[in-house]
C-alpha atoms as a PDB file:
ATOM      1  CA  UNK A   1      20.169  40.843  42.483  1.00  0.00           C
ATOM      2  CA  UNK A   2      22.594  41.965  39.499  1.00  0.00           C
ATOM      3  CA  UNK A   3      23.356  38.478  38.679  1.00  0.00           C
ATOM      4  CA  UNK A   4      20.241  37.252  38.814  1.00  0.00           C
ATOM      5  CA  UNK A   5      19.189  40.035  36.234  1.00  0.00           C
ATOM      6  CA  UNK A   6      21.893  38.997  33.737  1.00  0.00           C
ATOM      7  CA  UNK A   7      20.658  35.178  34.467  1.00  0.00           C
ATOM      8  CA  UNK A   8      17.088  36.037  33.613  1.00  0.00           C
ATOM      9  CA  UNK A   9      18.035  38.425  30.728  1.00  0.00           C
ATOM     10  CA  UNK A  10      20.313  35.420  29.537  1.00  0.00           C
ATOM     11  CA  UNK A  11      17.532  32.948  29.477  1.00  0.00           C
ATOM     12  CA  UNK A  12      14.831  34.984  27.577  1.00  0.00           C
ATOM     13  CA  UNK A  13      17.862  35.877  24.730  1.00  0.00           C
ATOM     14  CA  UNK A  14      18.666  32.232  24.505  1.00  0.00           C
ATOM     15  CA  UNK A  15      14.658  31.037  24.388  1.00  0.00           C
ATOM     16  CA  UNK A  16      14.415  33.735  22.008  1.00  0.00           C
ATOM     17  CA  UNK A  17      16.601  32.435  19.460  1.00  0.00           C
ATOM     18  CA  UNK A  18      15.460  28.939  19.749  1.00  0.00           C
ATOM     19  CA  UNK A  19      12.212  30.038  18.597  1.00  0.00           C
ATOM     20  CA  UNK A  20      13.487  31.698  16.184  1.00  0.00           C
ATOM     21  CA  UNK A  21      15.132  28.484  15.124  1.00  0.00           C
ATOM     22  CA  UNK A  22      12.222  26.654  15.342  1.00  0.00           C
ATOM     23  CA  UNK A  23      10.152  29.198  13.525  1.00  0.00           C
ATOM     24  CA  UNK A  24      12.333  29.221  10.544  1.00  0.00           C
ATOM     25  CA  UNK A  25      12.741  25.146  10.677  1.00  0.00           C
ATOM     26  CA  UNK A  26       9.593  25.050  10.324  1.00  0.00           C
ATOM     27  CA  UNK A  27       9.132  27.064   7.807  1.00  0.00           C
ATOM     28  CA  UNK A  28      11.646  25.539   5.577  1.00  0.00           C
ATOM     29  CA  UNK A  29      10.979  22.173   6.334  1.00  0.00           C
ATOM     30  CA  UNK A  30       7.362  23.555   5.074  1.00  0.00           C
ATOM     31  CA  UNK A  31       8.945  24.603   1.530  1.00  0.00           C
ATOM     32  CA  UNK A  32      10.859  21.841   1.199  1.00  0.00           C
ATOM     33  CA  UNK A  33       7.559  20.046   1.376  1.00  0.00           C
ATOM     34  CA  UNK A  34       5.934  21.533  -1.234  1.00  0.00           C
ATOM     35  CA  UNK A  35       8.401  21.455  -3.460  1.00  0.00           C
ATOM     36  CA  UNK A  36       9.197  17.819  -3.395  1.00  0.00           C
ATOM     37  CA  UNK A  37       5.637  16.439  -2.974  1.00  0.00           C
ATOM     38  CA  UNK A  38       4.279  16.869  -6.198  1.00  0.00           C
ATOM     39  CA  UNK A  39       7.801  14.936  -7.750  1.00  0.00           C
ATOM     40  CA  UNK A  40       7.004  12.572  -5.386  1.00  0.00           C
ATOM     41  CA  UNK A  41       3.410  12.107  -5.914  1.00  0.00           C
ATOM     42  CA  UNK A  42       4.524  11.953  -9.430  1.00  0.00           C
ATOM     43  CA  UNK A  43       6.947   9.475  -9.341  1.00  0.00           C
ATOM     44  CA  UNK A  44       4.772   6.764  -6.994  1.00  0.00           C
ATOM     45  CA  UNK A  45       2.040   7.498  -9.771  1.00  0.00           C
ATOM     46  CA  UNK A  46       4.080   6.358 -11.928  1.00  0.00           C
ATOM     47  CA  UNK A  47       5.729   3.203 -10.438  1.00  0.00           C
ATOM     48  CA  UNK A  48       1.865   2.374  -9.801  1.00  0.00           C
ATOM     49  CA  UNK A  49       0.829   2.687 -13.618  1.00  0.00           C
ATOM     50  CA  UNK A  50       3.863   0.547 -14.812  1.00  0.00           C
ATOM     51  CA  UNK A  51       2.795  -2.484 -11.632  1.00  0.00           C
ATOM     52  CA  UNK A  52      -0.802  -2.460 -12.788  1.00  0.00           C
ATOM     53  CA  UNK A  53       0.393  -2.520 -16.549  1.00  0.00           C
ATOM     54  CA  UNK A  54       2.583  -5.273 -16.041  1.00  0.00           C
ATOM     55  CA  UNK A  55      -0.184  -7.711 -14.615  1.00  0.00           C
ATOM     56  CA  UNK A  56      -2.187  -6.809 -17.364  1.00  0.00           C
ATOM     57  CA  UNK A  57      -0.284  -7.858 -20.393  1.00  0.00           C
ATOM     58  CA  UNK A  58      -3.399  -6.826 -22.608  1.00  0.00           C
ATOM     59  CA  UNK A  59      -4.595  -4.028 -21.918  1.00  0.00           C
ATOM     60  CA  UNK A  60      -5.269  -1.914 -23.993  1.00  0.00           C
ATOM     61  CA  UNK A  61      -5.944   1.218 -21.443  1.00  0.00           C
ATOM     62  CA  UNK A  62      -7.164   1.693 -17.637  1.00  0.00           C
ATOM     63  CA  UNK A  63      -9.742   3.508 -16.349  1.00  0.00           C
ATOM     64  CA  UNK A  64     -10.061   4.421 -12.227  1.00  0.00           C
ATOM     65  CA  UNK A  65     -13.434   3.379 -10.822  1.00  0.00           C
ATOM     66  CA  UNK A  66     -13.782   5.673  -8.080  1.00  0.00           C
ATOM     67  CA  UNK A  67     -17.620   4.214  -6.880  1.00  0.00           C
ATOM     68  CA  UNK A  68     -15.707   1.264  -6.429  1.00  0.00           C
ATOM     69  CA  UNK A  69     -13.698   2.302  -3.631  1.00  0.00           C
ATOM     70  CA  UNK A  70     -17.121   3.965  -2.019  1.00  0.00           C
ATOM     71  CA  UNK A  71     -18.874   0.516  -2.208  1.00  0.00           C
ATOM     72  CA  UNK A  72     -15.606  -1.383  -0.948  1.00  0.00           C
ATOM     73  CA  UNK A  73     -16.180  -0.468   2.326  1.00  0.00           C
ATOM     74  CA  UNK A  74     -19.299  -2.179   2.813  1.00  0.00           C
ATOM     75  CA  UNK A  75     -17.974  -5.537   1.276  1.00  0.00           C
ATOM     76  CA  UNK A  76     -15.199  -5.600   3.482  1.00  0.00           C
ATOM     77  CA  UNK A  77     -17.104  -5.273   6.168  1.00  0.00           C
ATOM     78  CA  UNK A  78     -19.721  -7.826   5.262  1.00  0.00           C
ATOM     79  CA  UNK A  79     -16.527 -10.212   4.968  1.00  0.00           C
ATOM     80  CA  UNK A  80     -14.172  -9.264   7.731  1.00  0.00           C
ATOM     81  CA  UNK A  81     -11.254  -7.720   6.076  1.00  0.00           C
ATOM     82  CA  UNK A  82      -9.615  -5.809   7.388  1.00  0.00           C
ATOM     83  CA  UNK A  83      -7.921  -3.174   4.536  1.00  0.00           C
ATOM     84  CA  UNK A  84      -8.860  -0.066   2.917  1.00  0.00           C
ATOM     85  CA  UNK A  85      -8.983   0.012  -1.185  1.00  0.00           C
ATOM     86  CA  UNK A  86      -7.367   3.113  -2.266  1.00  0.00           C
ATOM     87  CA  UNK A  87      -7.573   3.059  -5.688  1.00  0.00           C
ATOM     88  CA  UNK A  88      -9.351   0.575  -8.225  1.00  0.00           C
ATOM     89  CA  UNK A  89      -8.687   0.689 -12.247  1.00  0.00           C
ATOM     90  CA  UNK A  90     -10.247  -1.656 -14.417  1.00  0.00           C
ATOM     91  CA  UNK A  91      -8.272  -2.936 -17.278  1.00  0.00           C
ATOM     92  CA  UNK A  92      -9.685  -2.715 -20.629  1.00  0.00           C
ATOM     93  CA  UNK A  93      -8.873  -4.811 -24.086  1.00  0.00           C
ATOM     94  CA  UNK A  94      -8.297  -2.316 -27.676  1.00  0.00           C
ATOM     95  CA  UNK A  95     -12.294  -3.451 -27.866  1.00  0.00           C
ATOM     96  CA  UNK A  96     -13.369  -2.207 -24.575  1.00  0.00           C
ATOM     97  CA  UNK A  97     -13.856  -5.630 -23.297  1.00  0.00           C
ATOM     98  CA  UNK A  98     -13.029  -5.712 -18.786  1.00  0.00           C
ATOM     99  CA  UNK A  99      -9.838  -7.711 -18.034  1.00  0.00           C
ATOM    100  CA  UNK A 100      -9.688  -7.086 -14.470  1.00  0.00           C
ATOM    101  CA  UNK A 101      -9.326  -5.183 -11.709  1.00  0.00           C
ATOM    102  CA  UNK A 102      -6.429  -3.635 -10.425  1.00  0.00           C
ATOM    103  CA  UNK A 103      -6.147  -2.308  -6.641  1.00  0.00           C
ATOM    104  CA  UNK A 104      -4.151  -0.522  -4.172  1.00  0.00           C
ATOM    105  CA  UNK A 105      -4.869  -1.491  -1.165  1.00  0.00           C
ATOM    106  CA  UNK A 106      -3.679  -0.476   2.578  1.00  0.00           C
ATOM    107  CA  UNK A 107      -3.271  -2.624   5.194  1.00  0.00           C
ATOM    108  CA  UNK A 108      -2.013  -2.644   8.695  1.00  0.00           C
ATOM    109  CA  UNK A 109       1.938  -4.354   8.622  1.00  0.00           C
ATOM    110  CA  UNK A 110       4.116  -4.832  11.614  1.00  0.00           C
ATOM    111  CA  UNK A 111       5.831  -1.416  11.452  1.00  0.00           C
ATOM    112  CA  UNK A 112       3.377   0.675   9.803  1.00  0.00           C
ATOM    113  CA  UNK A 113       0.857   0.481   6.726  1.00  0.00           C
ATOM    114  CA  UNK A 114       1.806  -1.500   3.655  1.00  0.00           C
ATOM    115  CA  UNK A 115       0.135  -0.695   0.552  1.00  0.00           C
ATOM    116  CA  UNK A 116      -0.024  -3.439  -1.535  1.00  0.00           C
ATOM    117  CA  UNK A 117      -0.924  -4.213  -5.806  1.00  0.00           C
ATOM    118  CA  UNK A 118      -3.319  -6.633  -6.598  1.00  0.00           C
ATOM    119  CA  UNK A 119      -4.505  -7.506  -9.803  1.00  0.00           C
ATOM    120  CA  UNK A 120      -7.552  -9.672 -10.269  1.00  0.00           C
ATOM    121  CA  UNK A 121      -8.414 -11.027 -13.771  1.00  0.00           C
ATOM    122  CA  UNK A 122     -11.941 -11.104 -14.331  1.00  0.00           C
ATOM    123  CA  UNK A 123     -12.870 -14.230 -14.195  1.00  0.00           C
ATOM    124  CA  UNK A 124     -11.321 -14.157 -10.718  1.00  0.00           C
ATOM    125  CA  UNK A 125      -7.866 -15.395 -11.300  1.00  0.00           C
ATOM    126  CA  UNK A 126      -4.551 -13.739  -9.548  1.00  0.00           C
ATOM    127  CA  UNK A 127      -2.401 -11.808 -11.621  1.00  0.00           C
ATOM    128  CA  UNK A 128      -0.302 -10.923  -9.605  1.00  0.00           C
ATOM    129  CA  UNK A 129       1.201  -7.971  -6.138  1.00  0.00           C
ATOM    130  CA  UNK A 130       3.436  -6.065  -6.041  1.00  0.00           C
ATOM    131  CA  UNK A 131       4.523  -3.725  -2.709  1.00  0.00           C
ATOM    132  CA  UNK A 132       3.832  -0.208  -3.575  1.00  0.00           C
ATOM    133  CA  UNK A 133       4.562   1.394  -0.037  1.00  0.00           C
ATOM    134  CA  UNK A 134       6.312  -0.665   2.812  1.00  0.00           C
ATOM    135  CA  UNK A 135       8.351   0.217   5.904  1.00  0.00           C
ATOM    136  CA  UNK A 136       8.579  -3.139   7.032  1.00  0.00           C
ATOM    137  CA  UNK A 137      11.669  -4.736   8.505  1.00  0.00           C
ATOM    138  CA  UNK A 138      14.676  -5.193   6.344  1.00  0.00           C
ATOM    139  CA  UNK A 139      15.714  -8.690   5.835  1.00  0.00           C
ATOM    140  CA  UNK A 140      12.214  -9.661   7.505  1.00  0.00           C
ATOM    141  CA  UNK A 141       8.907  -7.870   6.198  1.00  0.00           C
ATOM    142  CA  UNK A 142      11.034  -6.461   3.022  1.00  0.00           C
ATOM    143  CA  UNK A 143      10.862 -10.100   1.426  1.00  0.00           C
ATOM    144  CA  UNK A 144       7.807  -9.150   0.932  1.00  0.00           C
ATOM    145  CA  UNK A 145       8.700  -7.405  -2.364  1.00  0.00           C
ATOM    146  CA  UNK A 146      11.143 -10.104  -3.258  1.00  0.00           C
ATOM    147  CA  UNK A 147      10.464 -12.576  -6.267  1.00  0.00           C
ATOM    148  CA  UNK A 148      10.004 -15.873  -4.300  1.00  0.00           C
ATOM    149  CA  UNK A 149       7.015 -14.161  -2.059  1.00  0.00           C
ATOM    150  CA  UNK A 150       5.578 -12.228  -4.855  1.00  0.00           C
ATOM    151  CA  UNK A 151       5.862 -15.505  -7.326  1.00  0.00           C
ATOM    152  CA  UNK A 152       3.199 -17.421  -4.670  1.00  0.00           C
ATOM    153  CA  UNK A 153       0.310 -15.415  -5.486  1.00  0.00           C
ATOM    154  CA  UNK A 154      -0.003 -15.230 -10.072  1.00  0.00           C
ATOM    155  CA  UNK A 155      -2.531 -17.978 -11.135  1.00  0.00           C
ATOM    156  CA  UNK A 156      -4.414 -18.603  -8.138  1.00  0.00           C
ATOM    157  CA  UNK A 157      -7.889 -18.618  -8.334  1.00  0.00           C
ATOM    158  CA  UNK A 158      -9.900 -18.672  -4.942  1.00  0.00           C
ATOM    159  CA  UNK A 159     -12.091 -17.038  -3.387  1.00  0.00           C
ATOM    160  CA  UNK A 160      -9.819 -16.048  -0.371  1.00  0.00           C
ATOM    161  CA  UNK A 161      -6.251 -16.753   0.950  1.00  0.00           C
ATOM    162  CA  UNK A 162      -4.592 -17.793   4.357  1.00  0.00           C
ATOM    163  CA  UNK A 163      -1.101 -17.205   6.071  1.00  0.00           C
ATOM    164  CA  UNK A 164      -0.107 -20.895   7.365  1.00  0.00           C
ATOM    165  CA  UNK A 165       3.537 -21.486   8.976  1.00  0.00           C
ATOM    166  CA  UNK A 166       4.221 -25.212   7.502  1.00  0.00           C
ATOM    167  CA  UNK A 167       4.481 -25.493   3.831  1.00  0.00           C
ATOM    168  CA  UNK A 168       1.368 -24.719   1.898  1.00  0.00           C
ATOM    169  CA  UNK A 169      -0.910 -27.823   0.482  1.00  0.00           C
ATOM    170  CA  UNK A 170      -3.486 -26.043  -0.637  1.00  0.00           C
ATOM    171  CA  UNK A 171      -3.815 -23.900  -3.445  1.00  0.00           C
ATOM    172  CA  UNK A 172      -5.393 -21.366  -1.088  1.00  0.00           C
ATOM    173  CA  UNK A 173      -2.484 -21.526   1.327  1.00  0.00           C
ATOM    174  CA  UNK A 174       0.205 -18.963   1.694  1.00  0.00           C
ATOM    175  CA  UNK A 175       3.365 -20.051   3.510  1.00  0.00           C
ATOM    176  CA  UNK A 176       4.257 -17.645   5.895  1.00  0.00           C
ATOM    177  CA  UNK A 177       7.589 -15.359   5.556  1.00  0.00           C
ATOM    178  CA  UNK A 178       9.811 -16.204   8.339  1.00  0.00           C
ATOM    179  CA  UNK A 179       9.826 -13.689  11.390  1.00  0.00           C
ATOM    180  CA  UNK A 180       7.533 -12.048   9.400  1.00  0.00           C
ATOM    181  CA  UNK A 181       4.061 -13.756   9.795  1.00  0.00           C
ATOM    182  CA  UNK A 182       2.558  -9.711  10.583  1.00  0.00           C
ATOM    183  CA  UNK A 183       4.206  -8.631   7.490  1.00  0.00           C
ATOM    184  CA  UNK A 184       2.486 -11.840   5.190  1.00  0.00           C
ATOM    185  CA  UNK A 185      -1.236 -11.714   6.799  1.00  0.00           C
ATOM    186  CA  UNK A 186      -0.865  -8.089   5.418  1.00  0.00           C
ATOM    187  CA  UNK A 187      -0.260  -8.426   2.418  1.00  0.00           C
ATOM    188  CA  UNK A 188      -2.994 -11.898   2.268  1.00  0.00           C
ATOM    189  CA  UNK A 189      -5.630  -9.761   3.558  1.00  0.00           C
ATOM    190  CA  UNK A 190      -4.696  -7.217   1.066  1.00  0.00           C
ATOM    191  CA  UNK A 191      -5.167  -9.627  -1.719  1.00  0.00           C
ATOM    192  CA  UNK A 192      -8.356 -11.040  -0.578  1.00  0.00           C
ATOM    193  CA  UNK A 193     -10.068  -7.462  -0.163  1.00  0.00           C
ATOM    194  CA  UNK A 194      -9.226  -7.518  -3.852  1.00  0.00           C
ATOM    195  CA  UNK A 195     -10.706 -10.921  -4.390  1.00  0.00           C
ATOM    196  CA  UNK A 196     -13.985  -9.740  -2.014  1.00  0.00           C
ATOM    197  CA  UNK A 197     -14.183  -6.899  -4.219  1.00  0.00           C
ATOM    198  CA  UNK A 198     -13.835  -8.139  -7.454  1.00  0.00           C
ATOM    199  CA  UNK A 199     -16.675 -10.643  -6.979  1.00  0.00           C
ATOM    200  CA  UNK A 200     -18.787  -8.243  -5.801  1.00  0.00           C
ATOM    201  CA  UNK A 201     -18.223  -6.478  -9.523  1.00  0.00           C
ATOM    202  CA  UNK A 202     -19.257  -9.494 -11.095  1.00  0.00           C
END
């Protein structure tokens, strides 16, 4: 009975001190947390600023359009897009004149959510992406964010986009990334929520 005392006495000391362990994890995984998020909010906020500033050559300032993203939901819907607009700025001239649109917007890639750049001059006309937030596959759904993908989509005006796997023919084609067809109809639905949206503004 002795031994099985010390036994019992053993296991409730050990379980002990891996809640301890876990208590203070916790906890400093929990500071660490807080003290990096706002550098990192920071520093994605401003990676963001300098993509939507480089589409728009012009501009003279952006402002966010918050009632946008409210309405967005609805026109997505109505068109069968799948995507979520998390942000929309529009892009003014020094004389207050609308340039565009720019959007983040969040859609569903083969390893998790990709949230893509799109800015949409205003007469409807591509400006260009850009891959804010990816976890895709390297050396598949990363080539997302490399030139030769990204080049496909500036000067394009249509009123909606589609992933084929030969080599596009039409202007509203988008040849798909090898092994990574997931990753591509992504990033074209993100790009035509833009374009849904952005007609709905006009």
């Amino acid at each position: 009975m002795q031994g099985v005392e010390i036994d019992v006495k053993r296991i409730l000391h050990d379980t002990l001190i891996l809640f301890v362990i876990c208590i203070v994890s916790g906890l400093l995984l929990g500071l660490a947390y807080e003290i990096t998020y706002p550098i990192t909010s920071a520093r994605k906020a401003a990676e963001k600023a300098a993509t939507y500033a480089s589409m728009f050559d012009g501009a003279d300032h952006f402002e966010d359009h918050a009632e946008v993203i409210e309405s967005s939901t609805a026109v997505l819907a109505d068109a069968g897009i799948n995507a979520t607009i998390r942000d929309c700025m529009f892009a003014y001239d020094a004389s207050g004149n609308v340039l565009g649109y720019a959007y983040s917007v969040v859609t569903a890639g083969k390893q998790a959510e990709i949230v893509t750049a799109v800015g949409v001059q205003a007469d409807g006309t591509l400006l260009g992406i850009d891959i804010l937030e990816s976890s895709e596959t390297s050396g598949l759904g990363t080539k997302a964010d490399e030139p030769e993908f990204k080049d496909l989509f500036p000067g394009r005006k249509v009123s909606s986009l589609k992933t084929v796997k030969k080599a596009a023919s039409a202007d509203n084609e988008i040849t798909a990334i090898s092994g990574a067809t997931v990753t591509t109809n992504a990033v074209v639905n993100a790009v035509n929520a833009a374009l849904a949206v952005s007609a709905s503004l006009n």
